[in-house]
Protein backbone atom coordinates (compact mmCIF):
# COMPACT_ATOMS: atom_id res chain seq x y z
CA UNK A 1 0.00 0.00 0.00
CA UNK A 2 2.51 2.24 1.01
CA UNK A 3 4.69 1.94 -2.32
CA UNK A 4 1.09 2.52 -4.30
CA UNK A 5 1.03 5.80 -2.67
CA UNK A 6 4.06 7.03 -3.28
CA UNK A 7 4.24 5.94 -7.04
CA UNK A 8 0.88 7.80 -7.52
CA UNK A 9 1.94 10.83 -5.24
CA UNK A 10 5.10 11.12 -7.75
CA UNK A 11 3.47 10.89 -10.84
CA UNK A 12 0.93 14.20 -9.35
CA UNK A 13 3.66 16.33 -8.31
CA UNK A 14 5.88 15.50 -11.74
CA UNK A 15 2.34 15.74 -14.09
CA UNK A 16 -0.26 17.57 -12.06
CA UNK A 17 -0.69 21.50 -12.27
CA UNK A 18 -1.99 21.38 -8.80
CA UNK A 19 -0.53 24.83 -7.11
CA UNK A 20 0.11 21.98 -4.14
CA UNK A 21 2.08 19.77 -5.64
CA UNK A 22 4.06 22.20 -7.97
CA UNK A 23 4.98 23.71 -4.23
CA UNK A 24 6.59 20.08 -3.41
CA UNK A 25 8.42 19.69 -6.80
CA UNK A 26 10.09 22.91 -5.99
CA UNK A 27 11.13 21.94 -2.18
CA UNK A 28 12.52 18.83 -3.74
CA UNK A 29 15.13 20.82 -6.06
CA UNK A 30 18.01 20.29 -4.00
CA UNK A 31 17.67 16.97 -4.22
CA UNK A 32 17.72 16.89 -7.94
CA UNK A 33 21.03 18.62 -7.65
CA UNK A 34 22.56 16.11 -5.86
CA UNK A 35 21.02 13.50 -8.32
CA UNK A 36 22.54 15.35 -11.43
CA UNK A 37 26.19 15.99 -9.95
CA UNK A 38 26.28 12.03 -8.95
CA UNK A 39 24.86 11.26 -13.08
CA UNK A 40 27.41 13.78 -14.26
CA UNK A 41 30.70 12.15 -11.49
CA UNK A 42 29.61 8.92 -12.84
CA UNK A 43 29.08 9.06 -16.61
CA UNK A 44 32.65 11.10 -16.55
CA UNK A 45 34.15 8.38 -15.12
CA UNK A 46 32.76 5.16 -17.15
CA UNK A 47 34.82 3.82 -19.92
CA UNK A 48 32.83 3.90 -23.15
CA UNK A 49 32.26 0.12 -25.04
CA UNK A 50 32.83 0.42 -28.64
CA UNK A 51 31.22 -3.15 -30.80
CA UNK A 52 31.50 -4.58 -34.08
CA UNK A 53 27.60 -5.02 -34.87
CA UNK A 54 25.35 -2.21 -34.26
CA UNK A 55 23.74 -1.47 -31.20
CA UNK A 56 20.33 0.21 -31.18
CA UNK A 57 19.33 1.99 -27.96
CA UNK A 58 15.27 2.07 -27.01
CA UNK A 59 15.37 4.65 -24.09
CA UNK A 60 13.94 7.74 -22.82
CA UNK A 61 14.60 10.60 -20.58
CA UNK A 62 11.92 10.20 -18.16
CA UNK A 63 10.97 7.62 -15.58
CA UNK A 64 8.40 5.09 -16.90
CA UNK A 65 5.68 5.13 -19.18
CA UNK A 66 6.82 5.88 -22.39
CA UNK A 67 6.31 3.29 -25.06
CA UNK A 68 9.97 1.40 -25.10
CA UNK A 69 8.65 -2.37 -24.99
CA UNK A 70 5.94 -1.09 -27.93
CA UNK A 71 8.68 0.42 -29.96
CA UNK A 72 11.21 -2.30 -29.24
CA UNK A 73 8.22 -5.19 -30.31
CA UNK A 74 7.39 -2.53 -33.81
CA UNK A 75 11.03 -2.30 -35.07
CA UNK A 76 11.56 -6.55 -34.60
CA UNK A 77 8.28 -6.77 -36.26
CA UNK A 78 10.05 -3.99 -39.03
CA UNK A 79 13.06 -6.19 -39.20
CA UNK A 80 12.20 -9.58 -40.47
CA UNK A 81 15.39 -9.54 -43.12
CA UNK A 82 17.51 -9.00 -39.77
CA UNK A 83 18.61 -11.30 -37.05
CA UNK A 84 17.55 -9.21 -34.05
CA UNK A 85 18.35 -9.83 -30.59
CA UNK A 86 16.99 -7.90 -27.59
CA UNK A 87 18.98 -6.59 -24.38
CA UNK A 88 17.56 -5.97 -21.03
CA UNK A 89 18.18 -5.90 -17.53
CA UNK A 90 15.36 -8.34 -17.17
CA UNK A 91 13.89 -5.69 -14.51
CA UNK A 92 12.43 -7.53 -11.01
CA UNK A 93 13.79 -10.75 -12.14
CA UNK A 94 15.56 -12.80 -9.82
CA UNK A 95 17.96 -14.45 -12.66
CA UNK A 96 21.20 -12.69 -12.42
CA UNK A 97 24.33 -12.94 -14.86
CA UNK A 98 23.78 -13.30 -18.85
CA UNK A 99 21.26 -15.31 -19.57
CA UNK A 100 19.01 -15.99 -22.99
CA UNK A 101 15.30 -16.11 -21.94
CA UNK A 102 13.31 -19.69 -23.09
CA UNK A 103 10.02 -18.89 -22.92
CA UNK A 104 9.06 -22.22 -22.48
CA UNK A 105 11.79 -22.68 -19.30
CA UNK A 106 11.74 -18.99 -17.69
CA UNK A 107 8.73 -17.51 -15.74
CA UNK A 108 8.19 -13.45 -15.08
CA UNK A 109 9.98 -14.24 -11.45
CA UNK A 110 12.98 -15.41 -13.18
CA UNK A 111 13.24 -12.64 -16.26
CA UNK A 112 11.05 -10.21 -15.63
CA UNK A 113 8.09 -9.13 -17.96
CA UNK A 114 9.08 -7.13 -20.39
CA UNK A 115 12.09 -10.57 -21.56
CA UNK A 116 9.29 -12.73 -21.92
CA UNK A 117 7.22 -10.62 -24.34
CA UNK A 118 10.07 -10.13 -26.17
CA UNK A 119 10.95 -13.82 -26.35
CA UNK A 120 7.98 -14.37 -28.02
CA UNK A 121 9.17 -12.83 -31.16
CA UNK A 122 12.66 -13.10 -31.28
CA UNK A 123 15.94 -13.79 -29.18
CA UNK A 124 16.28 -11.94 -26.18
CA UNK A 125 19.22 -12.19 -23.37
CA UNK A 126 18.92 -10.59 -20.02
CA UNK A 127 22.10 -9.33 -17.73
CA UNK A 128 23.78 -7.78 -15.14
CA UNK A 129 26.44 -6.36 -17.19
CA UNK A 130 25.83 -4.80 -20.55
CA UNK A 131 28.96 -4.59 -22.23
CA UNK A 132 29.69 -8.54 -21.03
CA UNK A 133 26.43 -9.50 -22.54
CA UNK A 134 26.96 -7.52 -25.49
CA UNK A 135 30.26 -9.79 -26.15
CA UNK A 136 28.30 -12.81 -25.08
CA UNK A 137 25.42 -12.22 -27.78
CA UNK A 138 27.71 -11.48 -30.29
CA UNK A 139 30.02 -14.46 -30.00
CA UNK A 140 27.04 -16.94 -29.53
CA UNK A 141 24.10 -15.43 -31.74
CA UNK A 142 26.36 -13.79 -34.69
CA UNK A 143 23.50 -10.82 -34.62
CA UNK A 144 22.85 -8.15 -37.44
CA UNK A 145 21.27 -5.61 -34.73
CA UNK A 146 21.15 -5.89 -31.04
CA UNK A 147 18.53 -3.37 -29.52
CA UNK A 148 18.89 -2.37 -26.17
CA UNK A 149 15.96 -2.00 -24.34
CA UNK A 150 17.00 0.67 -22.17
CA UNK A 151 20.16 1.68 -20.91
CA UNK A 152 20.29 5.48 -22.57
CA UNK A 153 21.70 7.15 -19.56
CA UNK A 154 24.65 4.40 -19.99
CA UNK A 155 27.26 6.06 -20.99
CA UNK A 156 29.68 3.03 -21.05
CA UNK A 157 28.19 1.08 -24.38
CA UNK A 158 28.37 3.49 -27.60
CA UNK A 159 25.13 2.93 -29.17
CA UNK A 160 24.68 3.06 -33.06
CA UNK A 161 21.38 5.01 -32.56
CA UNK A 162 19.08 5.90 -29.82
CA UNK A 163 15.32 6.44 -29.71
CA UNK A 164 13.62 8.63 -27.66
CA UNK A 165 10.53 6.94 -26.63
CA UNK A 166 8.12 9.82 -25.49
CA UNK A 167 4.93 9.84 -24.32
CA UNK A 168 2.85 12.21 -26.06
CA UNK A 169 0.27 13.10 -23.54
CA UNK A 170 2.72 13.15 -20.32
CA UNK A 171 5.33 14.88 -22.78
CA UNK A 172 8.20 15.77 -19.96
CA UNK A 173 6.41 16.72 -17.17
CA UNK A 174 7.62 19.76 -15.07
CA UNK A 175 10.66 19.20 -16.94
CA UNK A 176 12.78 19.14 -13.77
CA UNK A 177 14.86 16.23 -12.65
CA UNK A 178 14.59 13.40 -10.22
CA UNK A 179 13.02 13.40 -7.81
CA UNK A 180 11.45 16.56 -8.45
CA UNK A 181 10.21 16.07 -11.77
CA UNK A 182 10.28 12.98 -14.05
CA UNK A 183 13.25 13.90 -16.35
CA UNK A 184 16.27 11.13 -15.74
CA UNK A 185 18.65 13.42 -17.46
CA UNK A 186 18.50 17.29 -18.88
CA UNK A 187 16.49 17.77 -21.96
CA UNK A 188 19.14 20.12 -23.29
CA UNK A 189 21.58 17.37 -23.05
CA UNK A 190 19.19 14.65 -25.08
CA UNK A 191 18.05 17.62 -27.56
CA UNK A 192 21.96 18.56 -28.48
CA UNK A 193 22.82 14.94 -29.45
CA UNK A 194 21.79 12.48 -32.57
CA UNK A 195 18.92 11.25 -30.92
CA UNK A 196 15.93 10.11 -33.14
CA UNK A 197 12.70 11.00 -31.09
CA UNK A 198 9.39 9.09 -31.38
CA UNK A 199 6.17 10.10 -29.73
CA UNK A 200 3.52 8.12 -29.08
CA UNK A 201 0.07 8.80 -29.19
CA UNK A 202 -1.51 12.69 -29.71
CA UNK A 203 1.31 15.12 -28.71
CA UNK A 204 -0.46 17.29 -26.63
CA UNK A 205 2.15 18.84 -25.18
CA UNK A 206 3.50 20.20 -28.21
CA UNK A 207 7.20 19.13 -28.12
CA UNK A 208 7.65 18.42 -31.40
CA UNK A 209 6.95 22.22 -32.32
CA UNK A 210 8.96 23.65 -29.19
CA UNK A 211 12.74 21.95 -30.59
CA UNK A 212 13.87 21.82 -34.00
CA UNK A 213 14.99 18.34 -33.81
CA UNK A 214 13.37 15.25 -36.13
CA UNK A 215 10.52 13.97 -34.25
CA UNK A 216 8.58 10.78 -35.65
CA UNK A 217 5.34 9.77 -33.89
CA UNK A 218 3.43 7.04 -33.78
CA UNK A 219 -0.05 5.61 -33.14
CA UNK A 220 -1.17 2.81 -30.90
CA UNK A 221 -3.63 0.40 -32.58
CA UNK A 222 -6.21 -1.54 -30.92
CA UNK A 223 -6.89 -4.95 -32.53
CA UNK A 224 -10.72 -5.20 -31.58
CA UNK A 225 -13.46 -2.82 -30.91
CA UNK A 226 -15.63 -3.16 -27.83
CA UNK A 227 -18.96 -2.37 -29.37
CA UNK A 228 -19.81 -0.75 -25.97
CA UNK A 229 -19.44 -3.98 -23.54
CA UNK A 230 -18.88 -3.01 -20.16
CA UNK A 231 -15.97 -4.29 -18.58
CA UNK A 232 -13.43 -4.00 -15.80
CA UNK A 233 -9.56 -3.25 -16.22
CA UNK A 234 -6.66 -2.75 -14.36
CA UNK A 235 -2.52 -2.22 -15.06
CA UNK A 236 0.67 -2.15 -13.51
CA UNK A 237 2.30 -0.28 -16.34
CA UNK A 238 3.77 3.09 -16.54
CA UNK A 239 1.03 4.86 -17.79
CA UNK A 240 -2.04 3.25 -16.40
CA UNK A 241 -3.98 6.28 -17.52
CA UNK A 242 -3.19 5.74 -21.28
CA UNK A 243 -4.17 2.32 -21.20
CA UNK A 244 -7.81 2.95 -19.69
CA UNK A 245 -7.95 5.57 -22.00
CA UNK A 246 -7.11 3.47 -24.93
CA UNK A 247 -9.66 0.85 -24.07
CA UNK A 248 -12.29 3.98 -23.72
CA UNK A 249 -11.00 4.99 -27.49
CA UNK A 250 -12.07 1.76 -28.69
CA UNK A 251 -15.98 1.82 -27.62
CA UNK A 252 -15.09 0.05 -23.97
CA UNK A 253 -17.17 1.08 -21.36
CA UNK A 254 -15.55 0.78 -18.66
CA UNK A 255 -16.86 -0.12 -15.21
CA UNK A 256 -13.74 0.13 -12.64
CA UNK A 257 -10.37 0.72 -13.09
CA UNK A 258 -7.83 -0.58 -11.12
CA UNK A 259 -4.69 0.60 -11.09
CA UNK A 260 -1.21 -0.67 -9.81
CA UNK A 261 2.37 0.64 -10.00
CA UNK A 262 5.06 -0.36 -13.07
CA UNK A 263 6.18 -3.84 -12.82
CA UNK A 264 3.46 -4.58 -10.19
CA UNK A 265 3.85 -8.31 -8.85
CA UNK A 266 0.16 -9.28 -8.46
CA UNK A 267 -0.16 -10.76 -5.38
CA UNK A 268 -2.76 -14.73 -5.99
CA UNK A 269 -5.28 -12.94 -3.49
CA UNK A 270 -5.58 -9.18 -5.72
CA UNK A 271 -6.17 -10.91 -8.89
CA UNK A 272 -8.56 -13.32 -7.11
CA UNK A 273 -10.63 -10.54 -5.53
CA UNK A 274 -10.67 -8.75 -9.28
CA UNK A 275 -12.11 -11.69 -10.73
CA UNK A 276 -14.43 -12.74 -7.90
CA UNK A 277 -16.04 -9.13 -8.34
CA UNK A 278 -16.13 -8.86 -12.17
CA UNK A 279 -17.70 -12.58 -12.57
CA UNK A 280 -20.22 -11.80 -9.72
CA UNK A 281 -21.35 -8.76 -11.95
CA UNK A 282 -21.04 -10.50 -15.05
CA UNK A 283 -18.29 -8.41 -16.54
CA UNK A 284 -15.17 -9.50 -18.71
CA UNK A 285 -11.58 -8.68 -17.42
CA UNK A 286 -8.89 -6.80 -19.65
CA UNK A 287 -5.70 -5.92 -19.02
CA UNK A 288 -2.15 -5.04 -20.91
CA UNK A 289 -0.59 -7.89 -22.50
CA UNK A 290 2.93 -7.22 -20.17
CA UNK A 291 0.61 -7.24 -17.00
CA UNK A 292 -0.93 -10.54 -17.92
CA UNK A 293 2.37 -12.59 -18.20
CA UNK A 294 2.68 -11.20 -14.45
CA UNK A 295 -0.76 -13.23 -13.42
CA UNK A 296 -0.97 -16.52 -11.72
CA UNK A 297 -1.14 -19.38 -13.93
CA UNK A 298 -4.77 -20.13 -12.19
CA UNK A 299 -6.24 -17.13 -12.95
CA UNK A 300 -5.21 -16.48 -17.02
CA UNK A 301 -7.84 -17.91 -18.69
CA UNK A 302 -10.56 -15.41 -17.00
CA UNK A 303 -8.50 -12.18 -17.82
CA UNK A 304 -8.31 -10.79 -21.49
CA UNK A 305 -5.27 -8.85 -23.09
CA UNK A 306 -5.55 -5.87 -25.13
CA UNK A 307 -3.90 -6.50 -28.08
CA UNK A 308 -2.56 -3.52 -29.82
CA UNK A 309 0.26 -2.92 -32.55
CA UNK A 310 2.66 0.70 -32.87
CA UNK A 311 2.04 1.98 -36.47
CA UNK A 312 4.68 4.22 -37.32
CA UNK A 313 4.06 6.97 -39.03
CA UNK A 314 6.75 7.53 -41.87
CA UNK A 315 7.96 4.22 -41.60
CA UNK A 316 9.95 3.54 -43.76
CA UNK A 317 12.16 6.97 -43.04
CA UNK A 318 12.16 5.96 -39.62
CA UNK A 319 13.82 2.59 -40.31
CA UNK A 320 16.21 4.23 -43.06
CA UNK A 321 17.16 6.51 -40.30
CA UNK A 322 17.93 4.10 -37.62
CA UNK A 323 19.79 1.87 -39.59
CA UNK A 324 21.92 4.27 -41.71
């Protein structure tokens, strides 16, 4: 309960005009200091990775919610001609070292999420050391691209490219740093550089008219319409928000929303209290497809995933540019 509250009490005083919370964001300034001379000591200090094959970084400058594992799933899906293998840290998974993810071996508690969507589609490693992986994959796996799924603000592996994943209706927030904004490093210093930026969804926040950079953007698809059914959903994603209002977009009506913080470890009892209450009312269950690897085997077949695809817009720029 207590880490609920403070993941949703974040996301108000990083996104929320509330004169209250803008107040807090300020007091927390000096902390943000601190947080960008340790980023600044440290990235000074790393020794930069250079590698034969290219590496593509999926990252962003913000804390969660932007559209990475979408944009990471779009380009393998863009990329059939390539052999394509995916990087992570395999985030809240108890498997450390390098280790390629069998989807038929590894659960979420071993790899994390966000691995085991990915194995689905293509080869995927997880690690605790990026540049050891890196050698790992290429020695083993003989790749044409590896795409790191995160791993921006590492300044030790020298990407190819790297893709700003933004969301377009959270945009950057108060545009300060952690913790008191959102922001994990200065926009300045991710404007400046080669970065390609993508935003996702309506771009309400107008960034792509306040820099001169390229901006692409991109449009998240639904796969089926809910001809006004009413239904209960819940998340533990970054953006719980967008997904509710995604399933609203496509004629869902719906009756509760639950929602959890990123990564959320449903506990056997939560989901079993969600169903019990939906089935007594007789409504279906949806949820995001990266939440529903995360559910107990026992309660899978009662829960529906959203299925939705990224469509690009100028695609086939996009993938000229990140592959030139």
């Amino acid at each position: 309960m207590i880490y609920k509250f403070l993941n949703k009490s974040f996301l108000n005083i990083w996104y929320s005009r509330n004169i209250i919370f803008r107040i807090i964001s300020i007091l927390l300034l000096p902390l943000s200091i601190v947080y960008l001379l340790v980023f600044n000591i440290r990235a000074y200090f790393r020794k930069t990775h250079s590698f034969e094959v290219p590496i593509i970084c999926i990252g962003n400058i913000v804390v969660g919610g932007s559209g990475k594992t979408s944009i990471t799933l779009a380009i393998i899906k863009m990329l059939p001609e390539k052999k394509v293998v995916v990087l992570l840290k395999g985030y809240k998974g108890k498997l450390k070292g390098t280790i390629k993810v069998d989807k038929t071996k590894h659960s979420v508690i071993d790899t994390g999420d966000e691995a085991l969507l990915y194995a689905k589609v293509g080869v995927t490693y997880i690690c605790s050391d990026r540049k050891d992986a890196i050698d790992t994959i290429i020695k083993n796996e003989k790749p044409d691209i590896i795409i790191l799924d995160d791993g921006l603000q590492d300044s030790s592996i020298n990407k190819s490219k790297s893709i700003i994943a933004i969301n377009g209706r959270r945009g950057f927030g108060n545009k300060f740093l952690l913790p008191s904004g959102p922001l994990r490093q200065n926009i300045s210093s991710a404007i400046n550089k080669d970065y390609i930026f993508l935003i996702l969804g309506e771009d309400k926040t107008n960034i792509s008219s306040k820099y001169n950079n390229r901006f692409f953007k991109a449009e998240i698809i639904g796969e089926i319409d809910g001809n006004n059914r009413d239904i209960v959903a819940f998340s533990g994603i970054g953006d719980n928000d967008g997904f509710f209002q995604t399933l609203e977009n496509y004629r869902f009506n719906l009756i509760k929303k639950i929602s959890f913080p990123d990564h959320y470890h449903f506990s056997e009892n939560e989901i079993k209290a969600i169903v019990d209450d939906a089935i007594k009312d007789g409504h279906e269950i949806y949820t995001t497809a990266k939440d529903w690897v995360r559910i107990d085997d026992n309660y899978k077949d009662k829960i529906k995933q959203f299925p939705i695809n990224l469509e690009i817009k100028d695609k086939e720029q996009f993938i000229e540019t990140i592959l030139k």
